[in-house]
Structure formats: C-alpha cells, structure tokens
Protein backbone atom coordinates (compact mmCIF):
# COMPACT_ATOMS: atom_id res chain seq x y z
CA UNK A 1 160.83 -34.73 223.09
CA UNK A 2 160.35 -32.89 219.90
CA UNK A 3 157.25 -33.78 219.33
CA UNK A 4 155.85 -33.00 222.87
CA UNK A 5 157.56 -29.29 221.63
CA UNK A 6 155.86 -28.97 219.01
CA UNK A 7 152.63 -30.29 220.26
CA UNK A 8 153.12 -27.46 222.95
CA UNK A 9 153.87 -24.79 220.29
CA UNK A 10 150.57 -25.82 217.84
CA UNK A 11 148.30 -25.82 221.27
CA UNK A 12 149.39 -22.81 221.89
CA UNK A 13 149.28 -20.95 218.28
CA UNK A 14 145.38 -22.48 219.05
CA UNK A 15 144.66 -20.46 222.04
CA UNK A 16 146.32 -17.75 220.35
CA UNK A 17 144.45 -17.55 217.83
CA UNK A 18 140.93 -18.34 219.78
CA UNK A 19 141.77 -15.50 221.68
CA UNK A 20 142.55 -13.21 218.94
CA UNK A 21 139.47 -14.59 216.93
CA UNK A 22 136.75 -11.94 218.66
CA UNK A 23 138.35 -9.65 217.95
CA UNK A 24 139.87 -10.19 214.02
CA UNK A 25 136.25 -11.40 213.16
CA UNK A 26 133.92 -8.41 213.15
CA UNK A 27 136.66 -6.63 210.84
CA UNK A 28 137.12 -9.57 208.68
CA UNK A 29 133.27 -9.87 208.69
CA UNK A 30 132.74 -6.40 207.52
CA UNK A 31 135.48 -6.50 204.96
CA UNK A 32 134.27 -9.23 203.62
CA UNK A 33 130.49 -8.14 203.31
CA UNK A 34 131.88 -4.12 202.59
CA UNK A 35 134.83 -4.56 200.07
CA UNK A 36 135.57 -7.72 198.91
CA UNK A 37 132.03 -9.16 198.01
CA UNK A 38 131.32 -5.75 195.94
CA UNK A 39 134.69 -5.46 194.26
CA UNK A 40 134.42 -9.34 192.94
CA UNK A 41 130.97 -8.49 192.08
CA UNK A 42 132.00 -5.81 189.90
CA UNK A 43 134.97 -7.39 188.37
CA UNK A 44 132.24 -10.73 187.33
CA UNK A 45 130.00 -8.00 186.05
CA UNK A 46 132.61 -5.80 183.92
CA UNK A 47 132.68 -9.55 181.57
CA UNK A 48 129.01 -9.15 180.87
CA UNK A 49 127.42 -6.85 178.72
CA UNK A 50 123.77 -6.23 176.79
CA UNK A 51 124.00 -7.78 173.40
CA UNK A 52 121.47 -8.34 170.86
CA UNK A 53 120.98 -11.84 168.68
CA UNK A 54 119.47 -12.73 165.78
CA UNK A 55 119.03 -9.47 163.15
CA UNK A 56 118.55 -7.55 166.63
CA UNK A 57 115.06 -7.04 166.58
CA UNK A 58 114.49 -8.34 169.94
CA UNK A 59 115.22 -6.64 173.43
CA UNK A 60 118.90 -6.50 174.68
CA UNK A 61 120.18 -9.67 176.72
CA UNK A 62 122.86 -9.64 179.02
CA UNK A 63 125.53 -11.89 178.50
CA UNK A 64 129.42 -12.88 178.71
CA UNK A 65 130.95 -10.44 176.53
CA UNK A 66 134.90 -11.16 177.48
CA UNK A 67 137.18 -8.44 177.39
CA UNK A 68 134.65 -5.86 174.77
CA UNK A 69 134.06 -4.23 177.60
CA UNK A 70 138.08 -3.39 178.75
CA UNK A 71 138.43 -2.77 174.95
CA UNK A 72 135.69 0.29 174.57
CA UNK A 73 137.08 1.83 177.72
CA UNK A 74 141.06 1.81 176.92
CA UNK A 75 139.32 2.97 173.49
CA UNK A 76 137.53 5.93 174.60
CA UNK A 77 138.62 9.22 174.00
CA UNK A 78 136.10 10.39 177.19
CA UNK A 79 137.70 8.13 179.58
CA UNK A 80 141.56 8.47 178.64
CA UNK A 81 141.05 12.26 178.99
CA UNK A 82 139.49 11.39 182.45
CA UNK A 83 142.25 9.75 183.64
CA UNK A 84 144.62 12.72 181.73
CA UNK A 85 143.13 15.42 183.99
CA UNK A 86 142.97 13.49 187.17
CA UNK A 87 146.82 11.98 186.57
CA UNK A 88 147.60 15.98 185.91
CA UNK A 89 145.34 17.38 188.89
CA UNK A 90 147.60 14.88 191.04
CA UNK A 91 150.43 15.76 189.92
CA UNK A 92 150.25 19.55 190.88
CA UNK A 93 148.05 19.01 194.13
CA UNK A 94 149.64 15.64 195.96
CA UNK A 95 153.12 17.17 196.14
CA UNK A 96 152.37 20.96 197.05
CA UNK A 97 149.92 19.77 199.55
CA UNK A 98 152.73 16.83 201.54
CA UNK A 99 155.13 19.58 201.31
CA UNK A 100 153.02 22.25 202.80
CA UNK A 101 151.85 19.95 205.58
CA UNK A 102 155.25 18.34 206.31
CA UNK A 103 156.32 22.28 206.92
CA UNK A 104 153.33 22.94 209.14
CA UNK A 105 154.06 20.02 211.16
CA UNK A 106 157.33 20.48 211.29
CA UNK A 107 156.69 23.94 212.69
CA UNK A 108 154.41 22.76 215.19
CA UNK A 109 157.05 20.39 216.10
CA UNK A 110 159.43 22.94 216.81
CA UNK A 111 160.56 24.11 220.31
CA UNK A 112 159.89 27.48 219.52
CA UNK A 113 156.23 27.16 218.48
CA UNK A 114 153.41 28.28 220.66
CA UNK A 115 149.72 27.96 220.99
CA UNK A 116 150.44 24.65 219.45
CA UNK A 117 146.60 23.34 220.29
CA UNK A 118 145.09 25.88 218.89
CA UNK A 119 147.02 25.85 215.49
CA UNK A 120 146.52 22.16 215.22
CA UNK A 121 142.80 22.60 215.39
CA UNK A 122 142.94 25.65 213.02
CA UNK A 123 145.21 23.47 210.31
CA UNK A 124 142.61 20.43 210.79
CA UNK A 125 139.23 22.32 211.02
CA UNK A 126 139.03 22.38 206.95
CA UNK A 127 139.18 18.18 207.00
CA UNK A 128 136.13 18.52 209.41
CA UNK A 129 134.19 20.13 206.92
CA UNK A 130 132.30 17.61 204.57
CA UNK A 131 133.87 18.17 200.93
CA UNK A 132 130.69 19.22 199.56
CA UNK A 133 130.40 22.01 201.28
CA UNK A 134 133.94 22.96 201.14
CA UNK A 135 133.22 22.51 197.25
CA UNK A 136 130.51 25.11 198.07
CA UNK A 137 132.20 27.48 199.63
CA UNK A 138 135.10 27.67 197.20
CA UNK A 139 132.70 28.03 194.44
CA UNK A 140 131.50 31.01 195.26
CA UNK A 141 134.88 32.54 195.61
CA UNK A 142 135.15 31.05 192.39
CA UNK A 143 131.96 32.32 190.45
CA UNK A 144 132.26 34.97 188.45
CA UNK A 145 129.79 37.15 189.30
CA UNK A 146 129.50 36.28 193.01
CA UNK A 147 133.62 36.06 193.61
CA UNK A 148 134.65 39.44 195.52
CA UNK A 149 138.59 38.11 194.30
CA UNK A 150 137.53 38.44 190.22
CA UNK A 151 135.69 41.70 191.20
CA UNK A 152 138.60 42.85 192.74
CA UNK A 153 140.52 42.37 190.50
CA UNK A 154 138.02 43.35 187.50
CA UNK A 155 137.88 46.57 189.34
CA UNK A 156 142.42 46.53 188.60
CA UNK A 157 141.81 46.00 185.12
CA UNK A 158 142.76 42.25 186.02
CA UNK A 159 140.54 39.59 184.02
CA UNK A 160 140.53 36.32 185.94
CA UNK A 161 138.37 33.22 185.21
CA UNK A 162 138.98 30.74 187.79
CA UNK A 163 136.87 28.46 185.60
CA UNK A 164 137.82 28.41 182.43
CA UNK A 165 139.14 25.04 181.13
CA UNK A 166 142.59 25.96 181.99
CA UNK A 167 142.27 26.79 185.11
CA UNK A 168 139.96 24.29 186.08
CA UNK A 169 142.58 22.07 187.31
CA UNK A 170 144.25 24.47 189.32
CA UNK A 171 141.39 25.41 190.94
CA UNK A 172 140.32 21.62 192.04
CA UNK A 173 144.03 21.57 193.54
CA UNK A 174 143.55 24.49 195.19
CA UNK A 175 139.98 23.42 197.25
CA UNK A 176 141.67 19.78 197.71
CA UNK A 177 144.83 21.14 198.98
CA UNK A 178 142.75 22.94 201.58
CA UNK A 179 140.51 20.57 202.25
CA UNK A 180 143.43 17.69 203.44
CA UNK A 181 146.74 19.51 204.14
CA UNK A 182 145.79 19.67 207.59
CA UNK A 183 144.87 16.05 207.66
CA UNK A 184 147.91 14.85 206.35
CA UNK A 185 149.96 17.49 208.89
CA UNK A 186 148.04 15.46 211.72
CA UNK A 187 149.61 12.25 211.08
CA UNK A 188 152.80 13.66 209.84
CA UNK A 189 152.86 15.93 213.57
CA UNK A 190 152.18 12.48 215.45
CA UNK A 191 155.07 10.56 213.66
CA UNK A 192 157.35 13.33 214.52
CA UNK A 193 156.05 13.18 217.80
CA UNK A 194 157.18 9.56 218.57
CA UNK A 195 160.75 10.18 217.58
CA UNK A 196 163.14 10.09 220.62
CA UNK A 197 163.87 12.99 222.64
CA UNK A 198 167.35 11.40 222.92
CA UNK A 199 167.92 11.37 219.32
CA UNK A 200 167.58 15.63 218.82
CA UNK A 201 169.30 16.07 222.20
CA UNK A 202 172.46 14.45 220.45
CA UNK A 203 172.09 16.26 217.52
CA UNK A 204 171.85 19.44 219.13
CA UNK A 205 175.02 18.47 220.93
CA UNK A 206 176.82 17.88 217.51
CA UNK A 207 175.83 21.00 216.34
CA UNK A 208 172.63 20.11 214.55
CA UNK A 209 169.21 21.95 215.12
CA UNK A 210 167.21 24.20 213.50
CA UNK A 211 165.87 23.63 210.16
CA UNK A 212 169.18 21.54 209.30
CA UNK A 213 168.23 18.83 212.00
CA UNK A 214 164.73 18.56 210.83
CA UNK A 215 165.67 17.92 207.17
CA UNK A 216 168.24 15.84 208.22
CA UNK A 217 167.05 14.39 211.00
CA UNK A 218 163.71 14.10 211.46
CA UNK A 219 162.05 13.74 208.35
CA UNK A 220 164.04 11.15 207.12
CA UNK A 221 162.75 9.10 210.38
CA UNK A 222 159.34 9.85 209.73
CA UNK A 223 160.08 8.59 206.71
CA UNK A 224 157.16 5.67 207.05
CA UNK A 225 154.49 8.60 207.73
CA UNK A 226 155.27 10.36 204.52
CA UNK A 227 154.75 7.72 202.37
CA UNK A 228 152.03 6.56 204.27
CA UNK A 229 150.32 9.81 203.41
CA UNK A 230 151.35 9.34 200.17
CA UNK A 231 149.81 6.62 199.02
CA UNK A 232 146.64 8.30 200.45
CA UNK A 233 147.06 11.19 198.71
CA UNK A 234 146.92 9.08 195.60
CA UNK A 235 143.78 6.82 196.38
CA UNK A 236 142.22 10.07 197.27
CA UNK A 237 142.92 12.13 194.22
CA UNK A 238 142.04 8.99 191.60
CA UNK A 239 138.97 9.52 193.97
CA UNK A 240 138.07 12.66 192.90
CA UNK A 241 134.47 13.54 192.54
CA UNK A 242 132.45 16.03 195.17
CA UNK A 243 134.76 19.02 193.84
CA UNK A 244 133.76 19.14 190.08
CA UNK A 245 130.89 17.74 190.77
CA UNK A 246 129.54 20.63 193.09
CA UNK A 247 131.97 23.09 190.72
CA UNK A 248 129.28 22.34 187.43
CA UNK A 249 126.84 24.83 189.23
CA UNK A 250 129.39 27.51 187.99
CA UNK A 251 131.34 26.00 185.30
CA UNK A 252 129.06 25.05 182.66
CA UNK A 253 132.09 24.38 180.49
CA UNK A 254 132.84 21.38 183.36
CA UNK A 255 131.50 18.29 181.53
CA UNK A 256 129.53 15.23 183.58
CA UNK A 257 132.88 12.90 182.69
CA UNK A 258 135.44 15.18 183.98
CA UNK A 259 136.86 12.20 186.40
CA UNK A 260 136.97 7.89 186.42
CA UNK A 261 134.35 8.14 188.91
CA UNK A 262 131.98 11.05 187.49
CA UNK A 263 131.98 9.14 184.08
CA UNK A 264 131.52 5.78 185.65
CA UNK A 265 128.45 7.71 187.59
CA UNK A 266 127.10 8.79 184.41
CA UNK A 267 126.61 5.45 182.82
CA UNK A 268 125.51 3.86 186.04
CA UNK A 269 122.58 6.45 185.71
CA UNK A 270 122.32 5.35 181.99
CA UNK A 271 121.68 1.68 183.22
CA UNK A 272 125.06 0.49 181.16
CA UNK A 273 126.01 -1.28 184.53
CA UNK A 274 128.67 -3.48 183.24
CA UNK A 275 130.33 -0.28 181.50
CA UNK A 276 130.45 1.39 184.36
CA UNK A 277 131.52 -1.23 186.60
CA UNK A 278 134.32 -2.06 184.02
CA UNK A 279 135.32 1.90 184.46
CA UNK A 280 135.40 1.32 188.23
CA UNK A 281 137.99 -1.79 188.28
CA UNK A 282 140.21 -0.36 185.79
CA UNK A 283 140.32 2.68 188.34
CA UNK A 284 141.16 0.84 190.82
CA UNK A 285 143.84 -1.49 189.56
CA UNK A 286 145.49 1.72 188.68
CA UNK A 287 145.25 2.76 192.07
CA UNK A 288 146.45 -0.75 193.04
CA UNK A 289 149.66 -0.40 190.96
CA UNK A 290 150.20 2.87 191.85
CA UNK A 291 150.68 2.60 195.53
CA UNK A 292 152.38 -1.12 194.91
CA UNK A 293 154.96 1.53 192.63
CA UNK A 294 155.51 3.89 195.51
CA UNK A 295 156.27 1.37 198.06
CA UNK A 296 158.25 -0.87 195.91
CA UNK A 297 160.72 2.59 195.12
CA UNK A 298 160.51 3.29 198.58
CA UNK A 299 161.86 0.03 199.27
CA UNK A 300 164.69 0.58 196.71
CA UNK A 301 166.02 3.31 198.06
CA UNK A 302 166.18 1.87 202.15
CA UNK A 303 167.94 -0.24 200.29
C-alpha cells in the first residue's frame, strides 16, 4: 500500500514537472547561454594571463598564471580607489534615494492624495529616460560655462563647481537619485498596495492613522519590498558607469578608471583581457556578498 503511494506521488511529481518543463526551459535556456556560460568564462579566463619565456625575447603567450592576476588587482592603487568612490557614492545615494521614494509612495498611498495617475507617471518618467541621456542632460546643468545654476549663482558672488573632485560624487548621486527614485517608488507603491484594507481599517479604529500608521504599520509590512529594492540599489550602484562616463565631456579632471566597470573597460580596450575579466569577477563577488549581507541581517532581525 505504501508503495502504490508513493508510486502515485513520483508519477505525479512527473507530470508535474512535464507540464511545468515549457515553460521553465526557455528561461533556463537563456540563463544558461546569457549569464552563466559568460560569468564561468570569465572566472576560467581571470587564471590566465600573457607571460613571456625564455629571456623574453619572443611574443607574449597566454597561459595559467594562478592567482597573479587577483594579486595585481587587490594591489592596485587605481582599482582600490575605484571601489573607494563607488562604496562612498553608495553610501550617500542608495539611502537618500529608498527614503525619498518610500515617502513618495507612501504619499501616493495615502487617502488624501489626488491625481494619483498622473503623479505616478511624473515620479517614473525619469526611469524611462535611457541613462545616457539623463547623464546628458544633467551635464549641462552641470558645465560650467553652459549651467544657468553656476551662472546664477556667479552672478551672487557664489562660486560653485559641480565638478570638481569633491563634488564629483555628489553630483553622480544626485543624476542617479533622479534617474531611479521613481522606479524604486513603483514597486514600493505596489507592495503597499497589496496590504489589506482590513488591516488599516483596524488601525484606524485603535486610533492609528496618519503618518503614525504608515511608519508603524505599513512599512514594516512592506518590509520584503524595501529590501528587495535594496539589494537593487546595490547591484545597480557597483554598476555604475553611463554617468561618469558621459560626465568626462565636462570634467576633464574625471579619470577613464573612476568605477570597477570603467577601469575594467579600459583594459578590455587595451587587449589585457584576463585583467579585465579578473576586475569584473572580483566586482561581482562583492556584489554577491553584499546582497547575501543584507538579507542574512534582514533575516536576523525577523528573527
């Protein structure tokens, strides 16, 4: 009899899984072909490196060169002050911009709010634009001689550089903040609309609305959707590359290795693939650990 049960159960995990199979496949496939095949490729090739034998009068020959290539990069000065100013632009932008958009959804939210379509697309409209031309656009309110906000305030006796090296950072926040807040308020708004109209009504009843029930109510159960957003946040800022990129046009003091990815760019074009495909992995197993770090705290404190 038990075996006739679990005969029945297997068969029908089977069919389960046939069913499932058309549709798990084509994502798999592209995963597969899209992700994981490049990302193993990369890791094989970060190992290899061009060498030269004998008294190195010959032409350089790739070959296994073990860790060398881990060693240069967590030895160069170039990359560690990549990773400084991308760790510090992240560490300004990622929490001004969650708490700006957890406020704007939060007031969209709200039973008070009106014209609630039309300020959702307003909020969103920036994440529509490609980043390069949002890089654009903010660089010319950056330049300083094409910036009608450094005229303005040249004409107050104000002197303001948006790109000088200190304020280089800030002003990368500032065209990423604008560029994804109102992404981010999109899926925080659609988490806040799944809670239960049940669960404010009884609130209200105790007493609780306002601003005090959504700090203490509702975020806290859309608690999933922040730290969904995050861990994006974080991917997307150890991303960083169209903004400085597109800001060199007016900040000559901007160098080509500013970020991971615009240093690993520049000795891709230099043809030392294996350098910069080291650069890449080391990137993203700090990405990895990261977000593995933000859920495992998370978990801690459900806990």
């Amino acid at each position: 009899m038990h075996n006739a049960s679990t005969i029945r159960r297997s068969s029908t995990r089977r069919r389960n899984l046939l069913r499932a199979a058309p549709f798990v496949l084509p994502f798999l496939l592209l995963f597969i072909v899209i992700y994981l095949i490049p990302t193993v490729y990369s890791v094989v090739q970060s190992f290899f490196g061009a060498h030269r034998e004998g008294l190195g009068l010959g032409g350089a020959q790739l070959g296994f060169v073990g860790f060398d290539n881990y060693v240069r990069a967590f030895t160069d000065p170039a990359f560690i002050a990549s990773l400084g100013r991308v760790f510090f632009i992240g560490i300004i932008q990622v929490p001004l911009m969650l708490v700006i958009a957890l406020g704007l959804a939060l007031l969209l939210d709200s039973r008070v709010a009106i014209a609630k379509r039309f300020f959702r697309l307003g909020y969103f409209v920036p994440y529509g634009l490609p980043g390069v031309i949002a890089a654009l656009v903010w660089s010319f309110l950056y330049a300083p001689t094409l910036s009608p906000v450094v005229q303005f305030a040249a004409g107050l006796g104000i002197d303001i550089s948006f790109v000088s090296d200190a304020m280089l950072p800030f002003s990368i926040a500032n065209i990423m903040t604008w560029a994804w807040t109102g992404y981010n308020m999109v899926l925080l708004y659609s988490a806040l609309q799944s809670i239960p109209n049940e669960v404010m009504e009884a609130a209200a009843i105790d007493g609780c609305s306002g601003w005090r029930a959504a700090l203490r109510i509702k975020v806290p159960l859309i608690r999933p959707a922040l730290l969904l957003t995050l861990v994006f946040s974080i991917i997307g800022t150890a991303q960083l590359f169209n903004e400085p990129v597109t800001m060199r046009s007016i900040a000559p003091n901007l160098p080509s290795d500013y970020t991971p990815i615009m240093m690993a760019v520049k000795w891709l074009s230099a043809n030392d693939f294996n350098y910069a495909a080291t650069l890449s992995v080391i990137l993203g197993a700090i990405v990895c650990l990261l977000s593995v770090f933000v859920f495992r705290a998370s978990a801690k404190r459900v806990d």
